[in-house]
N, C-alpha and C. Protein backbone atom coordinates (compact mmCIF):
# COMPACT_ATOMS: atom_id res chain seq x y z
N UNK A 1 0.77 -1.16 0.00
CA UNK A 1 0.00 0.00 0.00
C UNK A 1 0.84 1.26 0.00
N UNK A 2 1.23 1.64 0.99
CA UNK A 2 2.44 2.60 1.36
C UNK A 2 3.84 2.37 0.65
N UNK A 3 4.02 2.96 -0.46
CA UNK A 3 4.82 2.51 -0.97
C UNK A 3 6.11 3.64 -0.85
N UNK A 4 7.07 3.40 -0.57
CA UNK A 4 8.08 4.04 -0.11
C UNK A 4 8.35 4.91 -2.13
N UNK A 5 8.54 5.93 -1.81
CA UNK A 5 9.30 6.92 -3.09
C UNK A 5 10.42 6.42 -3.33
N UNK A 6 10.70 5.72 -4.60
CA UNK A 6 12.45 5.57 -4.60
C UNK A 6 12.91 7.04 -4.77
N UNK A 7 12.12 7.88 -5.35
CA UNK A 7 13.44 9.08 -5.96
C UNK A 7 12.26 10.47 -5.96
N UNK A 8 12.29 10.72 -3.96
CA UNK A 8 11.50 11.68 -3.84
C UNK A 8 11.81 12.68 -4.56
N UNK A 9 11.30 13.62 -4.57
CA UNK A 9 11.73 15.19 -5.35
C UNK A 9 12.34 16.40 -4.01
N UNK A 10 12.97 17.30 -4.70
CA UNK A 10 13.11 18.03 -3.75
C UNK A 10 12.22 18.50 -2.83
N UNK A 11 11.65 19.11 -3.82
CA UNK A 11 10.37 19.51 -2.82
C UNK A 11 9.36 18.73 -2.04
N UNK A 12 9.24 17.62 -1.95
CA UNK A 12 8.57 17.28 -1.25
C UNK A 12 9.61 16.61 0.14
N UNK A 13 11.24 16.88 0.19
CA UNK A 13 11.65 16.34 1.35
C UNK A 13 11.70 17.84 2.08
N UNK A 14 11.99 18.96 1.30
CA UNK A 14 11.32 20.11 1.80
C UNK A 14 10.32 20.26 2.83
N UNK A 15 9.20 19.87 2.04
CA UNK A 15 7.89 19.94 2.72
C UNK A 15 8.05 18.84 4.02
N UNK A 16 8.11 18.14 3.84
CA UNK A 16 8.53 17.18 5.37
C UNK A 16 9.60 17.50 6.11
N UNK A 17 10.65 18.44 5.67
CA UNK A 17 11.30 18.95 6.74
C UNK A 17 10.51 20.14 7.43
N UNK A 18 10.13 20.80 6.76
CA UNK A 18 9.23 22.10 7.19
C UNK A 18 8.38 21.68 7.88
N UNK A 19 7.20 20.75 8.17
CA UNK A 19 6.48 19.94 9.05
C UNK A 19 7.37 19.83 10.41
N UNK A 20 8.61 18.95 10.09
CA UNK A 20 9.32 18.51 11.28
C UNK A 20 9.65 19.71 12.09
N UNK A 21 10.25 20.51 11.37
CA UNK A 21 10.89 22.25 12.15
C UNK A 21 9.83 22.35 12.92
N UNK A 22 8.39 22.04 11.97
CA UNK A 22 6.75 23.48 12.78
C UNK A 22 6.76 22.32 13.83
N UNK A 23 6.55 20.99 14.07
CA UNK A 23 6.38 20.27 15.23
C UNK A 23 6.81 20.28 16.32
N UNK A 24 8.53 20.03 16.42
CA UNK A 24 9.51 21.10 16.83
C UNK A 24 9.16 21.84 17.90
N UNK A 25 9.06 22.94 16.61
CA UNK A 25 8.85 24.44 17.11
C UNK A 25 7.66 24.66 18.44
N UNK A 26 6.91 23.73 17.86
CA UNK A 26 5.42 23.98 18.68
C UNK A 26 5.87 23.18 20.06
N UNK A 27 6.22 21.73 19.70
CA UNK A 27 6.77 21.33 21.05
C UNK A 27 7.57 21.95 22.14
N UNK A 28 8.48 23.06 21.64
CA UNK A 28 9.62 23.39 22.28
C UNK A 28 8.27 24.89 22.79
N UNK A 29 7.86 25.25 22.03
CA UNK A 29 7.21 26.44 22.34
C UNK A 29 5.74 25.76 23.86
N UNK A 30 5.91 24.76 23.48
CA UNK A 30 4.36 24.16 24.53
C UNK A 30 5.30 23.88 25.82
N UNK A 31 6.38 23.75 25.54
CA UNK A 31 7.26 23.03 27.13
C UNK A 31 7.73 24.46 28.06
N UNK A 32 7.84 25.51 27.27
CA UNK A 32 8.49 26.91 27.41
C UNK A 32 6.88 27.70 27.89
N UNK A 33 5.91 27.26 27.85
CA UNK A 33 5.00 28.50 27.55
C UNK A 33 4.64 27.17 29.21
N UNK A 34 4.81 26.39 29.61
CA UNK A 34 3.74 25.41 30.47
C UNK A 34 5.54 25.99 31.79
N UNK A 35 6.71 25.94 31.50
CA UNK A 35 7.43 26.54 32.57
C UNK A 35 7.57 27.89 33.00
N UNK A 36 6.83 28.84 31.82
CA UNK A 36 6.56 30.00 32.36
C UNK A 36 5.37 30.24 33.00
N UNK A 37 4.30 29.35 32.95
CA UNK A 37 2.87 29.34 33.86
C UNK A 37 2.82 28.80 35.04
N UNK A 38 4.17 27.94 35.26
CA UNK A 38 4.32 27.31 36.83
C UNK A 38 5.01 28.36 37.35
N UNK A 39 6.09 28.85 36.98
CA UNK A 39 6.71 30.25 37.52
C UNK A 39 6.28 31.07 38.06
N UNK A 40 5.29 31.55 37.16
CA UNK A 40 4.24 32.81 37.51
C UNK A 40 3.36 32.39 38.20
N UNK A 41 2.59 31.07 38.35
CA UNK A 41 1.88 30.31 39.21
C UNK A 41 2.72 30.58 41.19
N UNK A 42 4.00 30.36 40.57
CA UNK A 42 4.71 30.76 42.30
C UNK A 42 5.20 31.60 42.45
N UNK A 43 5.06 32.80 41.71
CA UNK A 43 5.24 34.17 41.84
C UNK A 43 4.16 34.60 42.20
N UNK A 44 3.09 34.54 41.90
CA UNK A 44 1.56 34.65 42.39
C UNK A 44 1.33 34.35 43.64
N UNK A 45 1.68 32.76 44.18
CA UNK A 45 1.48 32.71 45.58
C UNK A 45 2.32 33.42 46.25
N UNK A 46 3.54 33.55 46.42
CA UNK A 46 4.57 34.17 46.99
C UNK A 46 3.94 35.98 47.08
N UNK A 47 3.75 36.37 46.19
CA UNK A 47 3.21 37.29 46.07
C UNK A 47 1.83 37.89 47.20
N UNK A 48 0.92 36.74 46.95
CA UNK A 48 -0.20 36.40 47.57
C UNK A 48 0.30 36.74 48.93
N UNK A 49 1.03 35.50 49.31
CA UNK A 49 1.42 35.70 50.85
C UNK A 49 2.13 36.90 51.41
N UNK A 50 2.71 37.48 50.59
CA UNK A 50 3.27 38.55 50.90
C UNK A 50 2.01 39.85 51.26
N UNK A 51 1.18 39.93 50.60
CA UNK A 51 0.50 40.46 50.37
C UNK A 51 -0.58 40.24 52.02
N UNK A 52 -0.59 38.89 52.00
CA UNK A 52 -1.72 38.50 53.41
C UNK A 52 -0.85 38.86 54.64
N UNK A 53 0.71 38.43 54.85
CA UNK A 53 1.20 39.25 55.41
C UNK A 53 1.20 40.82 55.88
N UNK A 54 1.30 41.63 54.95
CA UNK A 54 1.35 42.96 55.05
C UNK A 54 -0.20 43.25 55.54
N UNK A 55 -1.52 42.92 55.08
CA UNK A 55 -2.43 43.37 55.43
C UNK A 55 -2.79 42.50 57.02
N UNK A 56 -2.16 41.71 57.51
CA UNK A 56 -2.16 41.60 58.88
C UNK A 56 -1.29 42.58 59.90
N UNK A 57 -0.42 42.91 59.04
CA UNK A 57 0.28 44.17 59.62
C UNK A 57 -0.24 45.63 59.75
N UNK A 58 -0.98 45.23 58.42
CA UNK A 58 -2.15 46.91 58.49
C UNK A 58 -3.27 46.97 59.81
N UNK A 59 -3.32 45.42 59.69
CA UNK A 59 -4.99 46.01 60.80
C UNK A 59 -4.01 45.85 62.02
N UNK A 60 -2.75 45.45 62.28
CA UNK A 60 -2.23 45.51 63.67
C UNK A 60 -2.20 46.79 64.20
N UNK A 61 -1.86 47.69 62.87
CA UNK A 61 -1.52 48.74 63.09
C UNK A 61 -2.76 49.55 63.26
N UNK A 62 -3.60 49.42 62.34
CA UNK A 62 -4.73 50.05 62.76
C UNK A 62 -5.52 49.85 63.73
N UNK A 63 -4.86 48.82 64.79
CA UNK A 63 -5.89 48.61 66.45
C UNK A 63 -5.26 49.01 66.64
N UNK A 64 -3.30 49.56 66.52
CA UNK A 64 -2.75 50.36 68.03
C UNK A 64 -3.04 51.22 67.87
N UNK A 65 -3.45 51.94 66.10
CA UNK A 65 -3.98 53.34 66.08
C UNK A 65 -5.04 53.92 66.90
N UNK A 66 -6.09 52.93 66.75
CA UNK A 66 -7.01 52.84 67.17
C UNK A 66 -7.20 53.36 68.75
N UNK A 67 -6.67 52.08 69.63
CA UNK A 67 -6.25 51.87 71.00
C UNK A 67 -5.21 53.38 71.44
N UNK A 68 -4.74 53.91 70.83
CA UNK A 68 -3.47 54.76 71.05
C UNK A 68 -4.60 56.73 70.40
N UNK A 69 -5.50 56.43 69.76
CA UNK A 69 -6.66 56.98 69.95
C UNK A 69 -7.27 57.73 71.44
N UNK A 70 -7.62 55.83 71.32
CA UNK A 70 -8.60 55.86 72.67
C UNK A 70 -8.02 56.70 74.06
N UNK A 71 -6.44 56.46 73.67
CA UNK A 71 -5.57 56.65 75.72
C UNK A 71 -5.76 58.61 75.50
N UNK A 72 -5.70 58.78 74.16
CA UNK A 72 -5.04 60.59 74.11
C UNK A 72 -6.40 60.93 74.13
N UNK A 73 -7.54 60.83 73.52
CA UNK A 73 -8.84 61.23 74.22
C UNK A 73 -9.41 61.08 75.04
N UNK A 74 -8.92 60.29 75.78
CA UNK A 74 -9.38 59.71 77.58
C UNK A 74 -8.04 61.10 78.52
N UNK A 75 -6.94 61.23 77.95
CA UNK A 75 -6.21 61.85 78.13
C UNK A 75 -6.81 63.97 78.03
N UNK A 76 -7.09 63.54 77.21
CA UNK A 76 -7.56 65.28 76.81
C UNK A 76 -8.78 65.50 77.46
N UNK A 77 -9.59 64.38 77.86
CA UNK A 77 -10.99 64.91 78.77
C UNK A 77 -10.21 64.83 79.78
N UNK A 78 -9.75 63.95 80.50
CA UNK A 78 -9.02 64.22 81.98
C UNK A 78 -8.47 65.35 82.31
N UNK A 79 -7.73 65.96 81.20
CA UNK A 79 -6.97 67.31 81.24
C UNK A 79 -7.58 68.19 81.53
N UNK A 80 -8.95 68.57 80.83
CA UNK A 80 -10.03 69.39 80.34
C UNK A 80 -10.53 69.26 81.60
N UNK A 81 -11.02 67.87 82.66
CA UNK A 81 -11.65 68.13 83.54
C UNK A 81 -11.16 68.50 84.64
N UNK A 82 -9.75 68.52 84.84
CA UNK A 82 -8.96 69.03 85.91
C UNK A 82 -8.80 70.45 85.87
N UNK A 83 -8.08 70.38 87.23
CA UNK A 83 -8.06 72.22 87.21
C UNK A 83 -6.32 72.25 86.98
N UNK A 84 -6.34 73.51 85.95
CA UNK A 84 -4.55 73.41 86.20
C UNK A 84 -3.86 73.77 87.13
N UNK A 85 -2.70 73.16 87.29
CA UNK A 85 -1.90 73.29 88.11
C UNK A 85 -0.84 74.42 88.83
N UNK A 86 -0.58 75.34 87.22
CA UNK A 86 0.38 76.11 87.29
C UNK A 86 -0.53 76.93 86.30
N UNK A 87 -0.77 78.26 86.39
CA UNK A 87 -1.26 79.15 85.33
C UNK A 87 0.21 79.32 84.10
N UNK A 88 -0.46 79.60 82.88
CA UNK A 88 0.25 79.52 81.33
C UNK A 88 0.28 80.98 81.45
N UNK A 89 -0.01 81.99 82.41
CA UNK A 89 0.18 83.23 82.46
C UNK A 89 1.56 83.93 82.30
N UNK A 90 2.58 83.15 83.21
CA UNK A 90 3.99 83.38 83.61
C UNK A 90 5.01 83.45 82.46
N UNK A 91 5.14 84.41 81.77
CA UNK A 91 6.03 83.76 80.65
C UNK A 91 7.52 83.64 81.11
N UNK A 92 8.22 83.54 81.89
CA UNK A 92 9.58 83.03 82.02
C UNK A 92 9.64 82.64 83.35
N UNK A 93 9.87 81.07 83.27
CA UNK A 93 10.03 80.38 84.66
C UNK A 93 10.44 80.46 85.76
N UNK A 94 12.01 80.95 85.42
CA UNK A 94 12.92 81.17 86.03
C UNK A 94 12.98 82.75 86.89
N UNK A 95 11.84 83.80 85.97
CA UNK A 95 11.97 85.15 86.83
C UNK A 95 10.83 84.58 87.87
N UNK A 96 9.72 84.13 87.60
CA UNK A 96 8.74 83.51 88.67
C UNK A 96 9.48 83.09 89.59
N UNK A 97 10.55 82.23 89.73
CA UNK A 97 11.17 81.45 91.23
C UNK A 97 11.94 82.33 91.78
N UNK A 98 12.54 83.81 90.93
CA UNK A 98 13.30 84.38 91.83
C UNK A 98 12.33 85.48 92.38
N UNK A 99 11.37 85.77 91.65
CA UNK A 99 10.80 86.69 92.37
C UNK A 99 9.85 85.96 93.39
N UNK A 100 9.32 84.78 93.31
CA UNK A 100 9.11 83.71 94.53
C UNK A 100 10.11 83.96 95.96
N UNK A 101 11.42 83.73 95.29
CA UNK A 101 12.46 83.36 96.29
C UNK A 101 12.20 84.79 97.18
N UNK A 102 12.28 85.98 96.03
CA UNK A 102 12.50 87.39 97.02
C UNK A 102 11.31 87.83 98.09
N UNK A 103 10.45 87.17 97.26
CA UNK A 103 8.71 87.42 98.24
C UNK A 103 8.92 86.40 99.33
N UNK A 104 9.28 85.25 99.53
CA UNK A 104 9.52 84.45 100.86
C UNK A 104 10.34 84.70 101.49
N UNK A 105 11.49 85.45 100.89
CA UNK A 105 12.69 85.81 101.92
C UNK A 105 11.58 87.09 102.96
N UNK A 106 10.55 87.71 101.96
CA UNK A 106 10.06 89.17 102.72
C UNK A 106 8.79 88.40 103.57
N UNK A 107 8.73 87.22 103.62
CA UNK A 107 7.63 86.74 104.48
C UNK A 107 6.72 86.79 103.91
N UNK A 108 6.33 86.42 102.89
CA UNK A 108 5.15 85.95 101.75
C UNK A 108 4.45 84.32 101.88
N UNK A 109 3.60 84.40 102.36
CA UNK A 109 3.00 83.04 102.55
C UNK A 109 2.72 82.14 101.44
N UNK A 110 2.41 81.09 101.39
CA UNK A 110 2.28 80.16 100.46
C UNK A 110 1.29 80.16 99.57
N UNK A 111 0.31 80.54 99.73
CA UNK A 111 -1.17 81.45 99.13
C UNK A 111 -0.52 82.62 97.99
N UNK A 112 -0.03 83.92 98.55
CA UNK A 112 0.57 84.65 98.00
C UNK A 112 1.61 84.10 97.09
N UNK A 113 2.44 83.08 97.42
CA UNK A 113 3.21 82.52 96.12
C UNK A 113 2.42 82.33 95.02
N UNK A 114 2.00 81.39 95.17
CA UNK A 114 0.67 80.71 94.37
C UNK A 114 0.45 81.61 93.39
N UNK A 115 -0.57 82.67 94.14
CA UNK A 115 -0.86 83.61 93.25
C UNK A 115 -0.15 84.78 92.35
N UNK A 116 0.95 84.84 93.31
CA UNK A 116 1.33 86.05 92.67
C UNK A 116 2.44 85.60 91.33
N UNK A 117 3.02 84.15 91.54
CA UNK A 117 4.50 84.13 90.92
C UNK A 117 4.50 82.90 89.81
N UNK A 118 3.43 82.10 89.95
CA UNK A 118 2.78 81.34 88.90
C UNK A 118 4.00 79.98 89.30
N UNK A 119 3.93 79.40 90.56
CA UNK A 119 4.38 78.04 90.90
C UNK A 119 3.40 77.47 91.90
N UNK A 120 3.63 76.41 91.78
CA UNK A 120 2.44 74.98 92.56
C UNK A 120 2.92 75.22 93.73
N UNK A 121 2.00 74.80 94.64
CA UNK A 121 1.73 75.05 95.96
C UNK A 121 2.78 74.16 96.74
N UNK A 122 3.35 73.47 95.83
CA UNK A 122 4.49 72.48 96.47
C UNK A 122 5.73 73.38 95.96
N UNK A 123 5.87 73.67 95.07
CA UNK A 123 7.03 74.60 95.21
C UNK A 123 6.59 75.95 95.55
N UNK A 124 6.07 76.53 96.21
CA UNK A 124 5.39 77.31 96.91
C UNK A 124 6.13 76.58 98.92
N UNK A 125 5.44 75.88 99.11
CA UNK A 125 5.82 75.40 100.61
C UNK A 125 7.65 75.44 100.59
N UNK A 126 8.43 74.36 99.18
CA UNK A 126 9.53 74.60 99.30
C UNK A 126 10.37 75.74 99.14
N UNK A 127 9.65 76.79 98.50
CA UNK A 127 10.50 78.14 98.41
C UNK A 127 10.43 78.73 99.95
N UNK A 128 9.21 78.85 100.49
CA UNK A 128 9.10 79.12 102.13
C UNK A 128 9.91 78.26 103.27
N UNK A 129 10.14 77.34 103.00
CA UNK A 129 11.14 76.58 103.68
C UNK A 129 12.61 77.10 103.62
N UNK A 130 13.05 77.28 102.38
CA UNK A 130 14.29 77.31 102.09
C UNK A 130 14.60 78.84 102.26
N UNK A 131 14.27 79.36 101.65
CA UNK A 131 14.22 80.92 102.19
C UNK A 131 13.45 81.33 103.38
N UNK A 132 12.37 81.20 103.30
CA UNK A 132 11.25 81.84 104.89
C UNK A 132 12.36 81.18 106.06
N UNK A 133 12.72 80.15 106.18
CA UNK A 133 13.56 79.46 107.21
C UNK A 133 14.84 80.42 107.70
N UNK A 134 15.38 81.10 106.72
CA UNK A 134 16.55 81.80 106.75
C UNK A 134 16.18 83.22 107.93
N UNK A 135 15.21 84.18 107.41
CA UNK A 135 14.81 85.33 107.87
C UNK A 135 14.01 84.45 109.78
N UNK A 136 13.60 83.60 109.68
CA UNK A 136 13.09 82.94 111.03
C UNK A 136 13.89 82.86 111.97
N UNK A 137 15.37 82.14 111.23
CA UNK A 137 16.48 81.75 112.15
C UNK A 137 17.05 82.95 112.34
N UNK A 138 16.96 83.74 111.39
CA UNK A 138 18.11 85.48 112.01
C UNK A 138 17.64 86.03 113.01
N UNK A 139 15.90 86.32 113.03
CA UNK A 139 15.08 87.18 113.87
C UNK A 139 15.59 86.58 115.53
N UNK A 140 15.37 85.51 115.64
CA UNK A 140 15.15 84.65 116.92
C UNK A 140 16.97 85.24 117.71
N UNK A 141 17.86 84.95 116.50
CA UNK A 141 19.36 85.29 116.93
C UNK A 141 19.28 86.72 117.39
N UNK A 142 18.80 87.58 116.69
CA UNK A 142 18.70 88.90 117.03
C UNK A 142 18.22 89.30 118.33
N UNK A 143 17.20 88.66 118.52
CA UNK A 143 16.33 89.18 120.14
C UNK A 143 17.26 88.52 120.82
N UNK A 144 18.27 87.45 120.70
CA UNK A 144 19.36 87.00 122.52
C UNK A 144 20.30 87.39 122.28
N UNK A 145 20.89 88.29 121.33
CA UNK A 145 22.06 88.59 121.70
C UNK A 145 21.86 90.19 122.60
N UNK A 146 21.50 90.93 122.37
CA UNK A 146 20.96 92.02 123.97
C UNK A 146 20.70 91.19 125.04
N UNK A 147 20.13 89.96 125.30
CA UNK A 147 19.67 89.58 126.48
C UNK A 147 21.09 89.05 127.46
N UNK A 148 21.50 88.53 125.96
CA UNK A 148 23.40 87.72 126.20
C UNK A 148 24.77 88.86 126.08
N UNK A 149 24.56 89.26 126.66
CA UNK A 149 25.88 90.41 126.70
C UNK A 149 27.04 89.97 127.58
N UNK A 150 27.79 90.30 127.22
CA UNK A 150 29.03 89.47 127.75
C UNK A 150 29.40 90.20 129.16
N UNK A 151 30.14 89.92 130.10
CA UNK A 151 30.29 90.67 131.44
C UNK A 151 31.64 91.42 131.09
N UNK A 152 32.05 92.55 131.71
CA UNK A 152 32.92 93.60 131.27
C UNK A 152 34.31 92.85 131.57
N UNK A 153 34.52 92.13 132.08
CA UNK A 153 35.99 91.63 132.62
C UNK A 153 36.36 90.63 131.55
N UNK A 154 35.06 90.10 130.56
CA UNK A 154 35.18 89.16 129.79
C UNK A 154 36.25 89.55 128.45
N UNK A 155 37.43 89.32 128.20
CA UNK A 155 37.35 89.87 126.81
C UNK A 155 37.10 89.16 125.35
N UNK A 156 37.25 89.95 125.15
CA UNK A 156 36.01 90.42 123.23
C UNK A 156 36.95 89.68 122.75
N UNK A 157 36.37 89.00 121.48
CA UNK A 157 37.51 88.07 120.63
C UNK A 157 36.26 88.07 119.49
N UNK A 158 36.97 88.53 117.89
CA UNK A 158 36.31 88.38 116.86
C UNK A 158 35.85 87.32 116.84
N UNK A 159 34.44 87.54 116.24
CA UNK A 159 33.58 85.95 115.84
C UNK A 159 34.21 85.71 114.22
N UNK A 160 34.56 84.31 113.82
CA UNK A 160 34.60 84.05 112.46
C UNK A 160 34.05 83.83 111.64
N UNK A 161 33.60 84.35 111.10
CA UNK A 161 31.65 83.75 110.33
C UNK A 161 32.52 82.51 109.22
N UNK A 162 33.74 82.22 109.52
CA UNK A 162 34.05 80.47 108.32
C UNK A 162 35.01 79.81 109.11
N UNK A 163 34.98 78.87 109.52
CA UNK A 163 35.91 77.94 109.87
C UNK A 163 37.09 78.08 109.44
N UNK A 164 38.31 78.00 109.87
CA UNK A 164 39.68 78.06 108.89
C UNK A 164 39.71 76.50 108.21
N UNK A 165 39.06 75.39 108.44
CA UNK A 165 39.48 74.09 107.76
C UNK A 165 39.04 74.20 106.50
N UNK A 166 37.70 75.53 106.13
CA UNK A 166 36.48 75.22 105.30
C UNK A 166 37.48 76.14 104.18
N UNK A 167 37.72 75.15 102.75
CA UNK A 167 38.01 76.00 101.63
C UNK A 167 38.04 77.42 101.47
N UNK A 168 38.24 78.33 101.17
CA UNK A 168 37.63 79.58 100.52
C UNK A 168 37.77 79.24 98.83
N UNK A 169 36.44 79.56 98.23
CA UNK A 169 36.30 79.51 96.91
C UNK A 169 35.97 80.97 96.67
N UNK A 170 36.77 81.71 95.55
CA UNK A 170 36.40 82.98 95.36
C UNK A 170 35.21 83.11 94.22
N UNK A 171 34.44 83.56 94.33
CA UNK A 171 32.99 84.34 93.88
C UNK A 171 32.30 83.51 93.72
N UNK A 172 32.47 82.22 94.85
CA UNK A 172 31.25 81.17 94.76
C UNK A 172 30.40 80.90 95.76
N UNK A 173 29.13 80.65 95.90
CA UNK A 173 28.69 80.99 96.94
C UNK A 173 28.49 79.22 97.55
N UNK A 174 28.43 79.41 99.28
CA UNK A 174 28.22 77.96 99.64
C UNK A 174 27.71 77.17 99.44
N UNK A 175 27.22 76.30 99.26
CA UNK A 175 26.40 75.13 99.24
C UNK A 175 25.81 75.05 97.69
N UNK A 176 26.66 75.76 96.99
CA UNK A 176 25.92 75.71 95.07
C UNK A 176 26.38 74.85 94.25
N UNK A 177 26.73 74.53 93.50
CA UNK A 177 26.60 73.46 92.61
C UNK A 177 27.93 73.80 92.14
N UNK A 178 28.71 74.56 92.05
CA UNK A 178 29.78 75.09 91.80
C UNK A 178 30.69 74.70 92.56
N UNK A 179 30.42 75.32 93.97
CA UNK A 179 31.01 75.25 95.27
C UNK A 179 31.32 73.68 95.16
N UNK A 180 30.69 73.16 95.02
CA UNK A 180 30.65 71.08 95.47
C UNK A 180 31.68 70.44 94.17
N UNK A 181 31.07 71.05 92.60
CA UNK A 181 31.98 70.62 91.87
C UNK A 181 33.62 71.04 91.59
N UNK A 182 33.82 72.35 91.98
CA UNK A 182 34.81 73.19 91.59
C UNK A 182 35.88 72.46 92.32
C-alpha cells in the first residue's frame, strides 16, 4: 500500500522537513510557555502571601492606632476636667522662682506665692522653707544677743563667720553646685 518513493523530489523532502521544524517548534514552544505558567503560578502565591502578610500588619496597626486613639482622648478629657496646676500666664520660669524666692525671703506666705508668681503650691511650701527658714532663724538670733551680753571683765575676741578648715572659693557661693563641683 504505502509505498516508499524511490526518488522523492526536492520539494517534497522540503515539505517534510518544514512539518518537522513546525512540530519542533510547537513542542519546544508548549514546554516553554507550560514553565513560564508554573513560575508565575509561584510568583503569584509568593506574592499572595506577601500580600496576606502585610495586610495583617495593616490592621495591627490600625488597632494600636485605634487603641493609642482611645488613651489621648481619655487623656484630653481628663486634662479638660482638671483644674490646672500652674497658670500659662507666667512667661519666664525662672523670673517667677526668683521673684518667689524674694517674696519668701520678705515673708510671703504660700497662698501669695501661688498667686502672685505662677508656681504649685508644692514649690510654693519649698520656696518658704528654704528661704522663709533663713529670715526665722536670724530674727530669733537677734532678740538673745541684747539679752546675752558678755560681762565687762570678759574679753572680746572676733567671731569668724568660716571655719579656717572650710576652703575659701572665690565668687562662689556655699552650698551651690559650683562650690561642690569646683
Amino acid at each position: 500500500m504505502f509505498e516508499i518513493l524511490p526518488n522523492p523530489s526536492l520539494d517534497t523532502v522540503l515539505i517534510v522537513l518544514r512539518g518537522a521544524l513546525l512540530i519542533g517548534a510547537f513542542w519546544v514552544f508548549a514546554l516553554a510557555f507550560t514553565r513560564w505558567r508554573r513560575a508565575d503560578e509561584r510568583d503569584a502565591q509568593r506574592l499572595h502571601a506577601q500580600l496576606e502578610r502585610t495586610f495583617a500588619e495593616l490592621r495591627s496597626l490600625h488597632e494600636t492606632v485605634s487603641v493609642m486613639s482611645a488613651r489621648i482622648e481619655a487623656m484630653g478629657e481628663r486634662v479638660e476636667s482638671e483644674p490646672r496646676i500652674a497658670p500659662v500666664s507666667v512667661p519666664n520660669g525662672s523670673r517667677g522662682y526668683d521673684l518667689a524666692a524674694r517674696l519668701a525671703k520678705n515673708g510671703a506666705d504660700i497662698e501669695q506665692l501661688v498667686a502672685t508668681c505662677g508656681v504649685t503650691r508644692h514649690e510654693a511650701e519649698l520656696l518658704t522653707r528654704l528661704h522663709g527658714a533663713q529670715k526665722r532663724e536670724a530674727t530669733p538670733a537677734v532678740r538673745e544677743q541684747p539679752a546675752q551680753r558678755a560681762p565687762a571683765s570678759a574679753p572680746t575676741r572676733p567671731i569668724q563667720a568660716q571655719p579656717q578648715s572650710m576652703p575659701q572659693h572665690s565668687g562662689r557661693k556655699r552650698g551651690s553646685l559650683l562650690s561642690v563641683v569646683g
